[in-house]
Protein backbone atom coordinates (compact mmCIF):
# COMPACT_ATOMS: atom_id res chain seq x y z
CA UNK A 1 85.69 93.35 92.38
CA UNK A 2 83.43 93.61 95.11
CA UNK A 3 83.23 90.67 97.54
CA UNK A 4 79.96 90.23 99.67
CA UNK A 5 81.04 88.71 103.26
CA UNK A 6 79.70 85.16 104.70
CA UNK A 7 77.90 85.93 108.19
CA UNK A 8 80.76 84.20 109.45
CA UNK A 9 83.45 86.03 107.74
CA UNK A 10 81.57 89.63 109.26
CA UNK A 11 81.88 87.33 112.77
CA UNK A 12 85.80 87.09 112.19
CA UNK A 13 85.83 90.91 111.11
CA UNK A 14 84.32 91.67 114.27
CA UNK A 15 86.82 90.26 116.04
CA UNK A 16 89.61 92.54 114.70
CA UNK A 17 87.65 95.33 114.94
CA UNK A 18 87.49 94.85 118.56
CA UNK A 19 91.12 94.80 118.50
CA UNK A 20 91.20 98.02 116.82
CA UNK A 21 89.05 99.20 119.54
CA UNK A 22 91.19 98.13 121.67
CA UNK A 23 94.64 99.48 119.93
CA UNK A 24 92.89 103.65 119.66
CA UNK A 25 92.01 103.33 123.31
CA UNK A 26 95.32 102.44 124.71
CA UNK A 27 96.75 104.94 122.47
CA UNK A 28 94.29 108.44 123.25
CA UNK A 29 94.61 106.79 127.00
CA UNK A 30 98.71 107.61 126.38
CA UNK A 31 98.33 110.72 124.68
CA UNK A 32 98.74 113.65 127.36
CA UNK A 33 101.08 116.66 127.63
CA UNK A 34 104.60 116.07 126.61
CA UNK A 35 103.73 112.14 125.49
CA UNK A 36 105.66 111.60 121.98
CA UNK A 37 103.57 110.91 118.90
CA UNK A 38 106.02 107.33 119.08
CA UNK A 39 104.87 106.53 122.43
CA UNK A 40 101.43 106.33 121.05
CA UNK A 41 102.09 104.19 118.76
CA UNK A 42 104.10 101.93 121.00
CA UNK A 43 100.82 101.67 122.91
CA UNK A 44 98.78 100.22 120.08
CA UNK A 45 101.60 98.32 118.68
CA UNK A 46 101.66 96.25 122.70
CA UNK A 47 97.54 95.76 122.23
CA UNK A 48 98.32 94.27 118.84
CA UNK A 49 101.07 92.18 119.78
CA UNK A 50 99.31 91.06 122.31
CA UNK A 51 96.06 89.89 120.58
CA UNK A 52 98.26 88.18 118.24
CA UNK A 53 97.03 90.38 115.53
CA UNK A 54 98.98 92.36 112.77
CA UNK A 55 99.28 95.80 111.12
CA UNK A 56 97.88 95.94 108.00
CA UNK A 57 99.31 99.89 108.36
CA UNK A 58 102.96 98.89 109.07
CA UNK A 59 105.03 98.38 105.89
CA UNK A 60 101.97 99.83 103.66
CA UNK A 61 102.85 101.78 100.18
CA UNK A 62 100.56 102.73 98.04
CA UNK A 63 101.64 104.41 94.89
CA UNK A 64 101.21 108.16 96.24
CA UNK A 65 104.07 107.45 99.29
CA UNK A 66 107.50 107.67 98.81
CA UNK A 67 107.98 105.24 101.76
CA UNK A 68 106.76 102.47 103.08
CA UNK A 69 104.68 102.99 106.43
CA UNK A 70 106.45 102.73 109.58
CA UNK A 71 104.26 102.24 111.86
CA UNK A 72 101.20 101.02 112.89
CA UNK A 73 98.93 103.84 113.79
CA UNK A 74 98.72 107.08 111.79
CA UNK A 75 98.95 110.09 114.00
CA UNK A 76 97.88 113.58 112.72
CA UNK A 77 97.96 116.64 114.79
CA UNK A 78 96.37 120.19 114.56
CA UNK A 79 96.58 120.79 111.00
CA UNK A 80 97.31 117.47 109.54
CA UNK A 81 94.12 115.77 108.13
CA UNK A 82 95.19 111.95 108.10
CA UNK A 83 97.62 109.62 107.26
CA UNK A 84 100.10 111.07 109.90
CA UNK A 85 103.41 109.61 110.69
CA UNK A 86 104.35 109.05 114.78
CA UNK A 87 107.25 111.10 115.39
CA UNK A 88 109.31 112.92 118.79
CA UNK A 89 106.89 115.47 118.69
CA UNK A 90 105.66 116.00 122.10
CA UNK A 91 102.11 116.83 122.15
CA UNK A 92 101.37 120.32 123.86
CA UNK A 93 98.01 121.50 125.73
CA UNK A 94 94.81 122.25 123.37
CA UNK A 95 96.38 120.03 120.51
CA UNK A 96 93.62 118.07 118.71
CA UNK A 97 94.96 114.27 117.47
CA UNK A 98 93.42 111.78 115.32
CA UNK A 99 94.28 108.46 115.41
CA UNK A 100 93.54 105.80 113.42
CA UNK A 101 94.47 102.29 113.30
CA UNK A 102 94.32 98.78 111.65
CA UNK A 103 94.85 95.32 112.84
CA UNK A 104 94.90 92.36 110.82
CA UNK A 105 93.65 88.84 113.04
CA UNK A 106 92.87 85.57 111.54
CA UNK A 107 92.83 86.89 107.75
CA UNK A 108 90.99 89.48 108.79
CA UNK A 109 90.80 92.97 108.69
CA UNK A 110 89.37 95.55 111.25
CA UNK A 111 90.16 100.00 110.36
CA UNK A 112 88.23 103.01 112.80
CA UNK A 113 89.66 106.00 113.62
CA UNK A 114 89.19 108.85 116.08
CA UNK A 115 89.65 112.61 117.24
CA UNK A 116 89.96 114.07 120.43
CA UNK A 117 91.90 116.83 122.45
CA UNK A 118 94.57 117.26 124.68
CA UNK A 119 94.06 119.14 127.22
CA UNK A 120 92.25 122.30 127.06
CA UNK A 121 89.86 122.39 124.31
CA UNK A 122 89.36 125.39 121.97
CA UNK A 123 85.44 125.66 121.63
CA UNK A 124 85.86 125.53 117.95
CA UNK A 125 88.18 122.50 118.03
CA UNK A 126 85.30 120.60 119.93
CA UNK A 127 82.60 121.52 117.23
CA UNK A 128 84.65 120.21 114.37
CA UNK A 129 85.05 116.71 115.96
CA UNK A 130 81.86 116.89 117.52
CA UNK A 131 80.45 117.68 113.76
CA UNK A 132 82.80 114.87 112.30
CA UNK A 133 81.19 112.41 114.91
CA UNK A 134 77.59 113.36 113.38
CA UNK A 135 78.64 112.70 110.46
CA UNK A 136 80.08 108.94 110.42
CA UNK A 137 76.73 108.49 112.27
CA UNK A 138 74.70 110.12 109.55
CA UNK A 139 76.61 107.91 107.46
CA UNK A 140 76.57 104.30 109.34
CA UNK A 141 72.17 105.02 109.62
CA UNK A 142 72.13 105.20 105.51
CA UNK A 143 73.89 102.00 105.38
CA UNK A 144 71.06 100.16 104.90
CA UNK A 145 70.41 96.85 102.61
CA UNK A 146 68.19 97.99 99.86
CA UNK A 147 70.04 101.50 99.50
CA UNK A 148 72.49 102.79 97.77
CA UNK A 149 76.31 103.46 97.91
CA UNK A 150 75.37 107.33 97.33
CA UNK A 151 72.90 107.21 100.66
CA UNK A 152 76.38 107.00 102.81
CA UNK A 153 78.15 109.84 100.42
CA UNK A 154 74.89 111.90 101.00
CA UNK A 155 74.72 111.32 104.43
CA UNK A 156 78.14 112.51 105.41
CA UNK A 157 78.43 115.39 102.67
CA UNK A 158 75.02 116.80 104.36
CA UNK A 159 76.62 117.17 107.81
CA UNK A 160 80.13 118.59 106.04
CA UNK A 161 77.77 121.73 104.36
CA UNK A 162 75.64 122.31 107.23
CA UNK A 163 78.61 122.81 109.43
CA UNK A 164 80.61 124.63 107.03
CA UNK A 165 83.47 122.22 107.20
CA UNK A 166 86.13 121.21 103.93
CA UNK A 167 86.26 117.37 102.82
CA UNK A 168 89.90 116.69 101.05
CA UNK A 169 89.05 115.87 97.32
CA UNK A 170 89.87 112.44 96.22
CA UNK A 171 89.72 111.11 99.71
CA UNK A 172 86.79 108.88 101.40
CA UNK A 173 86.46 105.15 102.57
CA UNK A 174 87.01 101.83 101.29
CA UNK A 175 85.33 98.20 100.92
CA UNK A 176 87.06 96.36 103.77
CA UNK A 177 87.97 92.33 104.08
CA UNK A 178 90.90 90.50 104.49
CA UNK A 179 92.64 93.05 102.71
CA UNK A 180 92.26 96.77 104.28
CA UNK A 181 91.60 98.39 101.02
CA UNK A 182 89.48 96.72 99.10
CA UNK A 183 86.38 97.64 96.32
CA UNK A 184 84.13 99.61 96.39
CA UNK A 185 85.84 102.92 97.07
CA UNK A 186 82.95 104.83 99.53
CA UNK A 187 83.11 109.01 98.55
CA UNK A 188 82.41 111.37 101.39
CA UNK A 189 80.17 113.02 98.99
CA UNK A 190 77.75 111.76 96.27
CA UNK A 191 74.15 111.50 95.45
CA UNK A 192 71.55 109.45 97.09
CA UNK A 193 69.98 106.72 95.28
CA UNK A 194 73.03 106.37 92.93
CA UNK A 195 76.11 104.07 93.15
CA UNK A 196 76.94 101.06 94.00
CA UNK A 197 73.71 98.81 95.68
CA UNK A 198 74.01 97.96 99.47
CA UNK A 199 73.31 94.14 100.32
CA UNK A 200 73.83 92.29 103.27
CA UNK A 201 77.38 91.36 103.81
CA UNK A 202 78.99 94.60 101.57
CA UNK A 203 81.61 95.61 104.53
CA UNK A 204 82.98 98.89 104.59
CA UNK A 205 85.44 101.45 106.49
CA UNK A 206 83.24 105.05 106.49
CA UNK A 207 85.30 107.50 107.26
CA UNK A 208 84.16 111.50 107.14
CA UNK A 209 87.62 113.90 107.10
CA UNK A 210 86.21 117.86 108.06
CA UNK A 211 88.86 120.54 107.39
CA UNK A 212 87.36 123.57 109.73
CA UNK A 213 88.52 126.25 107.00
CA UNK A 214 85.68 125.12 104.50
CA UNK A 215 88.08 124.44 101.74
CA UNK A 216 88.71 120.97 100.56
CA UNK A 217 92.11 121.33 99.10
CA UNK A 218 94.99 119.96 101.30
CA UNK A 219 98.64 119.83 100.28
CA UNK A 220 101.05 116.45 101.23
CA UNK A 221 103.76 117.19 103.64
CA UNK A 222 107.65 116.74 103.75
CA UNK A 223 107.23 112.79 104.84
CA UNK A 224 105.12 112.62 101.40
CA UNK A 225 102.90 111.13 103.58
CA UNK A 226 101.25 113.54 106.08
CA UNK A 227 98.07 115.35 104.36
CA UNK A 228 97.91 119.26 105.79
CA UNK A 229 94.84 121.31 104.97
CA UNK A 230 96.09 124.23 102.94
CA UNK A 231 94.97 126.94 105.13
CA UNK A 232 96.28 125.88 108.34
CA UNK A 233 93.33 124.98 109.86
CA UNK A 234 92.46 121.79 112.33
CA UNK A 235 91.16 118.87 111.10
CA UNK A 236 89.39 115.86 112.05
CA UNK A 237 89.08 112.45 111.16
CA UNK A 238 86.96 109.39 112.85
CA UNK A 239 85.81 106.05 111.40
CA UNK A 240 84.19 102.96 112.03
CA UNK A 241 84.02 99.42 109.71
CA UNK A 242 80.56 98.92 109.15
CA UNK A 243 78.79 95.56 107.75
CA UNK A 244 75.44 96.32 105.69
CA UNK A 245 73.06 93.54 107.21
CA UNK A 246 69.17 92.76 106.74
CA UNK A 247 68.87 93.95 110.41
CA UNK A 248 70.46 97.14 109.98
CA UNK A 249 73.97 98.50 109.81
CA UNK A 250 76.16 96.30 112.33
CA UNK A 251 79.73 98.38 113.35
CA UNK A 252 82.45 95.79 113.47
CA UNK A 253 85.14 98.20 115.27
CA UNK A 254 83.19 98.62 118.73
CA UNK A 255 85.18 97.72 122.06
């Protein structure tokens, strides 16, 4: 079931998102040469704890994971796509991280991820997240009241083709509310004008996943968490929770 968000309820989803904000910039702020993947996300952890929010990530187990989550910020590095787990690794010069986060405040829940480099850049490491950026903004413009679910699918799939980038099948974003996953699920490709309609107060996470090789096949790794394109090639991953409003789309997980 879908639920459409009060005005307030998108106010109290704001609030978390800022604390998501908050928990990814501590953490790329940490990240640097020879940081651990666990220092990073003992940074957002103290933001959290300090906002007096939760994880919705910590403790999480869906029925793919073997495990349940154990921690609060999913790391994934170089080749892994999302849903990384913090480790000792030690990140080394020209690595390219996502991170993304969740925090729970008030019954409420705020999700956003993001991509960046340590380091030196490769040029071709800064085009993929600099392509993956387009398209979650191709993707927040076409949520729009009036249009449909397909508009944000279209939006994001566009940018994927044009720049030659993979999408892993099976994986897009979510509804968003007091629970992190919630209905409808959001495809990072579709067809515009179809799916599900987009009203004021629909809330979602959009999240566009680009897998530089061009395929869209990943594999899981070891932790039977970790997904790893197939090829070996880098990945990136950024999001933003984003409330469909009569004045346009309104991102809930801004500083």
């Amino acid at each position: 079931m879908v639920e459409i968000k009060t005005d307030a309820a998108m106010d109290a989803m704001r609030e978390a998102g800022r604390v998501v904000a908050h928990a990814l910039a501590a953490a790329r702020e940490a990240a640097g040469i020879g940081v651990s993947l666990r220092e990073l996300d003992e940074a957002a952890r103290a933001v959290l704890a300090e906002a007096g929010a939760d994880s919705p990530f910590l403790g999480y187990r869906p029925s793919f994971a073997p495990t349940p989550f154990p921690a609060v910020l999913c790391v994934s590095v170089n080749d892994a796509v999302v849903h990384g787990v913090p480790t000792d690794y030690r990140l080394r010069d020209g690595d390219l991280v996502s991170l993304d986060c969740g925090a729970r405040l008030d019954g409420w829940t705020g999700d956003a991820a993001v991509s960046f480099i340590v380091g030196t850049p490769r040029p071709a490491d800064r085009e993929l997240i600099d392509a993956t950026g387009r398209a979650l903004a191709a993707g927040i413009a076409a949520a729009q009241a009036g249009g449909r679910l397909g508009d944000i699918s279209h939006a994001v799939d566009t940018v994927a083709r044009q720049a030659g980038c993979g999408m892993p099948a099976d994986f897009g974003g979510h509804g968003i509310g007091r629970s992190m996953h919630e209905d409808p699920h959001v495809p990072n490709r579709g067809r515009p004008g179809r799916g599900f309609p987009l009203r004021h107060g629909l809330v979602l996470a959009i999240e566009p996943m680009f897998m530089a090789g061009g395929r869209n096949a990943y594999r899981t790794g070891a932790d039977g968490w970790t997904l790893l394109t197939t090829d070996g090639s880098r990945a990136a991953h950024v999001e933003h929770t984003v409330a469909v409003t009569e004045q346009g789309p309104r991102i809930l997980t801004l500083p």
